[in-house]
Each structure stands twice: as C-alpha cells, then as structure tokens.
C-alpha atoms as a PDB file:
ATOM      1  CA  UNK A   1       0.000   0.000   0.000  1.00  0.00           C
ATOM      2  CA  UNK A   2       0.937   3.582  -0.566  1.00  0.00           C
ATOM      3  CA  UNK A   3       2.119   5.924   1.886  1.00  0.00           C
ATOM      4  CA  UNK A   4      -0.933   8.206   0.415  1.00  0.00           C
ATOM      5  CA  UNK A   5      -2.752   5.885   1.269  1.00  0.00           C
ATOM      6  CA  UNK A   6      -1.833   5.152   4.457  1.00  0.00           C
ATOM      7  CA  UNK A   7      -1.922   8.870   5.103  1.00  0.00           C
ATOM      8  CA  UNK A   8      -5.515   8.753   4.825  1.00  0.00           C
ATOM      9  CA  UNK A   9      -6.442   5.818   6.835  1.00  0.00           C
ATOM     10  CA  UNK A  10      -5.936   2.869   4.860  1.00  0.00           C
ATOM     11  CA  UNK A  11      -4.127  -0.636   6.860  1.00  0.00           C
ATOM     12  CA  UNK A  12      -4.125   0.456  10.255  1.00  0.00           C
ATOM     13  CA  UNK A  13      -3.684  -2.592  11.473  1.00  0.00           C
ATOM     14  CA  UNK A  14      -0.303  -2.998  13.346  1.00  0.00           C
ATOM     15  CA  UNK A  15       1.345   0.164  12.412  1.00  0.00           C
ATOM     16  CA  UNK A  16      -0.545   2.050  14.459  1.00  0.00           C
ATOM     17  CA  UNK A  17      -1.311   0.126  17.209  1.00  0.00           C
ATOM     18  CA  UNK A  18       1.571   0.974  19.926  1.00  0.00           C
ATOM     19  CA  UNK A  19      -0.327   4.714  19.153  1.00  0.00           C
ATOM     20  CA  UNK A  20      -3.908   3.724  19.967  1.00  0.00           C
ATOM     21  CA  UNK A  21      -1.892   1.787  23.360  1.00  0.00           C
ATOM     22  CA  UNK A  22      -0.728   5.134  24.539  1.00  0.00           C
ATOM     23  CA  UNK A  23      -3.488   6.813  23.450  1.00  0.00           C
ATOM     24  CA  UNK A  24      -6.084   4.580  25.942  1.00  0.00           C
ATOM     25  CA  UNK A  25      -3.328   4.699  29.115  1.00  0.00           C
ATOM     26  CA  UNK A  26      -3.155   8.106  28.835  1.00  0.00           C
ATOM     27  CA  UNK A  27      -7.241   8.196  28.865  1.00  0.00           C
ATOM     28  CA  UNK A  28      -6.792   5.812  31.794  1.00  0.00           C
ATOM     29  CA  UNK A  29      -4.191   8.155  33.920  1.00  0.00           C
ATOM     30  CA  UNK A  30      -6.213  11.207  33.131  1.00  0.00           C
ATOM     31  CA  UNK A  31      -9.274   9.430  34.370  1.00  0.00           C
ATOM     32  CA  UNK A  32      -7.574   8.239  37.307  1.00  0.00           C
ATOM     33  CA  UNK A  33      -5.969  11.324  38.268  1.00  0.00           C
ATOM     34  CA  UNK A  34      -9.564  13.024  38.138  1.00  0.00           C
ATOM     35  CA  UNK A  35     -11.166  10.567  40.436  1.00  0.00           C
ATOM     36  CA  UNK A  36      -8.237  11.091  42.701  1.00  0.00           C
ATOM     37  CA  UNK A  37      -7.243   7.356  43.714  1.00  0.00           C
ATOM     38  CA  UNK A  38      -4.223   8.113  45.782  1.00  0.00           C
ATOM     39  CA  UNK A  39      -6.009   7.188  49.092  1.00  0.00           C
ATOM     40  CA  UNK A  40      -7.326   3.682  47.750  1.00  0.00           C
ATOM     41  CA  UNK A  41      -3.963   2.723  45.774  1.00  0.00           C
ATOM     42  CA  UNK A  42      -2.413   3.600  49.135  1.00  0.00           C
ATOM     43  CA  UNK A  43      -4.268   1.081  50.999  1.00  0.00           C
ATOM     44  CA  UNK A  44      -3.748  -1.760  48.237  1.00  0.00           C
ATOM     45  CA  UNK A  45       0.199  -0.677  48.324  1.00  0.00           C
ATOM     46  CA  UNK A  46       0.572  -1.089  52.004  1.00  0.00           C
ATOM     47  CA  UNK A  47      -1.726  -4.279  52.069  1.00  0.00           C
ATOM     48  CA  UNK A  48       0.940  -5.637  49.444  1.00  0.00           C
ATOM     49  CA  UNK A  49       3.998  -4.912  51.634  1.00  0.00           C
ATOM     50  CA  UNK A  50       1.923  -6.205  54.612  1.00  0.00           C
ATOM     51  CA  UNK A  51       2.188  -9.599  53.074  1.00  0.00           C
ATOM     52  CA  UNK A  52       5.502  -9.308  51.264  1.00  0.00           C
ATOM     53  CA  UNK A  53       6.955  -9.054  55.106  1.00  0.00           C
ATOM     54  CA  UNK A  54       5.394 -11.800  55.971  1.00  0.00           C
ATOM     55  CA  UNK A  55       6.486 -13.732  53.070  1.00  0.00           C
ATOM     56  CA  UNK A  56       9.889 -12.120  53.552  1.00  0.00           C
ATOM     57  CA  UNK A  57       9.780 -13.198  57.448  1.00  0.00           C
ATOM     58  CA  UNK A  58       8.720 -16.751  56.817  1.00  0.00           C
ATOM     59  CA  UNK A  59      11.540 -17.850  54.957  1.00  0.00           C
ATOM     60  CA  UNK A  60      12.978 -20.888  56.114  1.00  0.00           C
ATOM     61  CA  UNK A  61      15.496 -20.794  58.620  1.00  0.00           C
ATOM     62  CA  UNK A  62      17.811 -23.813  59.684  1.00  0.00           C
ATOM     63  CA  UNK A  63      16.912 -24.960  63.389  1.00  0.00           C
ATOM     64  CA  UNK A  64      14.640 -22.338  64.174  1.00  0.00           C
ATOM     65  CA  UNK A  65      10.557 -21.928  64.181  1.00  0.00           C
ATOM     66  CA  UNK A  66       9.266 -19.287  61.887  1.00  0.00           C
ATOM     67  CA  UNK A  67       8.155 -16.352  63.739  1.00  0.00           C
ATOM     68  CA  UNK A  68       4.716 -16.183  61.191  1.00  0.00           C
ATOM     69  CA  UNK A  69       3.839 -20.246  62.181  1.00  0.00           C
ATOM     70  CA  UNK A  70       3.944 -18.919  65.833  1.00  0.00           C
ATOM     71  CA  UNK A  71       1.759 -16.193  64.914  1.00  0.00           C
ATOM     72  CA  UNK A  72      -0.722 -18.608  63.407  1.00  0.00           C
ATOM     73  CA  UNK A  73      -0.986 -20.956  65.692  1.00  0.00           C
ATOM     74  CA  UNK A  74      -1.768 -17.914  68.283  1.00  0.00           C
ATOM     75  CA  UNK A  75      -4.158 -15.941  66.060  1.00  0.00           C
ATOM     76  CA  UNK A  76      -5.019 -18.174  63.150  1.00  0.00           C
ATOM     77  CA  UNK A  77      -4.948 -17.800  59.241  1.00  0.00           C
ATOM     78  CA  UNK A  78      -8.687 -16.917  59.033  1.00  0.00           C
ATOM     79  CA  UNK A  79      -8.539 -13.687  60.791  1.00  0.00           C
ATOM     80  CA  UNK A  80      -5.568 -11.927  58.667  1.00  0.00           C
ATOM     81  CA  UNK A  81      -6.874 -12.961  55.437  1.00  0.00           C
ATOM     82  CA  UNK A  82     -10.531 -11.963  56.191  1.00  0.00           C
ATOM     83  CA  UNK A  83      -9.595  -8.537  57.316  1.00  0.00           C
ATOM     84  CA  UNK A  84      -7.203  -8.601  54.263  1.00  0.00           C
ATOM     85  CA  UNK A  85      -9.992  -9.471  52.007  1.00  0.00           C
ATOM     86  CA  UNK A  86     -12.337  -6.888  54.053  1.00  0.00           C
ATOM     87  CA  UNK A  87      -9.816  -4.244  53.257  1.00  0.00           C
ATOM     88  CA  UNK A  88      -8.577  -5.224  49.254  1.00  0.00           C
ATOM     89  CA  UNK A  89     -12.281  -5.239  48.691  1.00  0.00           C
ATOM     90  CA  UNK A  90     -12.804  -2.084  50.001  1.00  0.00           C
ATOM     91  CA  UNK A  91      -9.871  -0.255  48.013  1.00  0.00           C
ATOM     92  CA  UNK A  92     -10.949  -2.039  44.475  1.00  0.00           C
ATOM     93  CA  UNK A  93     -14.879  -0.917  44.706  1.00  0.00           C
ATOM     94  CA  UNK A  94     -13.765   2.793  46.188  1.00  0.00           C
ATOM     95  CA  UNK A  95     -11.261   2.482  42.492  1.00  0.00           C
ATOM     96  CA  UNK A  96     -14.345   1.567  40.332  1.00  0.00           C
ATOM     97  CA  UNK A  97     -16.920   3.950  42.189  1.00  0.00           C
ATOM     98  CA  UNK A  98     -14.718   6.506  41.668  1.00  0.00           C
ATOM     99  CA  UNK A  99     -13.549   5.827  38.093  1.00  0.00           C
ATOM    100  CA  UNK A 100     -17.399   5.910  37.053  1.00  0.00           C
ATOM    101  CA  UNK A 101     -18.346   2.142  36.684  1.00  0.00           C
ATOM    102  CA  UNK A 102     -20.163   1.052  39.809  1.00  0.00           C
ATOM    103  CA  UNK A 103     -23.497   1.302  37.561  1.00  0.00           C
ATOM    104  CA  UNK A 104     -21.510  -1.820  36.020  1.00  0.00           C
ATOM    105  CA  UNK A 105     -21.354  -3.469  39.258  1.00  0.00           C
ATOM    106  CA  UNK A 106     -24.129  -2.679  41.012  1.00  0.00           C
ATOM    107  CA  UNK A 107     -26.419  -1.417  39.067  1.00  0.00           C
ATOM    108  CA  UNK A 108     -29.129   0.762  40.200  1.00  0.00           C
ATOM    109  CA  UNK A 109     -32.791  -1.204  40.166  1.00  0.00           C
ATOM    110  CA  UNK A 110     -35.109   1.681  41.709  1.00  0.00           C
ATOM    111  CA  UNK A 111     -37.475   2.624  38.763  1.00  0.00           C
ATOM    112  CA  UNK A 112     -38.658   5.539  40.799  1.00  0.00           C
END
C-alpha cells in the first residue's frame, strides 16, 4: 500500500497500534488522576507490603521456628486474610466507584 494511502487511513492494522496503546493509558491516567485514587492505591500498596513481610519473614530458617507459624498458631490464618480481604475489597470498589463504573457493578434497580 501507498504511503498516500496510508496517510488517509488505509491498513491500520499494526502500524498504528503501539499509538492507539498510549493513546487509551493516557485516557486511563487522566481518568484516574480526576477521580483522585491516591487514598485507595495507598491502601492496596501497604496491604501488598503487609504480606511481602510476611512472606519475607517466613523464609525458612535452619533450626529455628518461623516467627509467622507462631503467629498462626496464636491468632489463626482466618482472621488476617478476612480482614485482608475486608480491606482489598474495600480499596478495588472505592477504584471503580470513583472511576465511574459502579453502575456496572451494582447497578441501580429503583425505577422511581
């Protein structure tokens, strides 16, 4: 094909799609920035580095007990991951509600 061609819209196919990338994460950040999701990302950051300690501290070490076995056998699995679900859960629908697509999610059935 022609490059006149292609200057007026012919065989976009891959050519043009590292463009139309940028273009949508650039509609993405300025969306994002708008709905101001520095709070929830927050949360979801420190949740992450929450666990990566305790992945971190749980490695195995020769002759010893692993300081995050002790602190299941005290406190149990159950409660950390259902307050980590509890919170994750939180951040991710405070992200959609205030990116615009909760209507998605929960839409609204009053016909009033």
């Amino acid at each position: 094909m022609s490059s006149q061609a292609l200057a007026h819209g012919g065989n976009r196919g891959n050519k043009d799609l590292p463009g139309r990338i940028k273009t949508a994460v650039q509609g993405l950040h300025r969306r994002a920035k708008a709905a101001d999701l520095r709070l929830p990302l927050w949360v979801l950051g420190l949740t992450f580095g929450f666990w990566f300690a305790i992945f971190w501290a749980d490695a195995p070490q020769i002759g010893l007990i692993s300081p995050v076995a002790t602190l299941l056998k005290i406190y149990g699995a159950g409660i950390a991951v259902a307050a980590t679900l509890a919170v994750v859960a939180g951040s991710v629908w405070s992200i959609i509600r205030r990116m615009g697509y909760a209507d998605v999610f929960a839409p609204d059935t009053d016909d009033n």
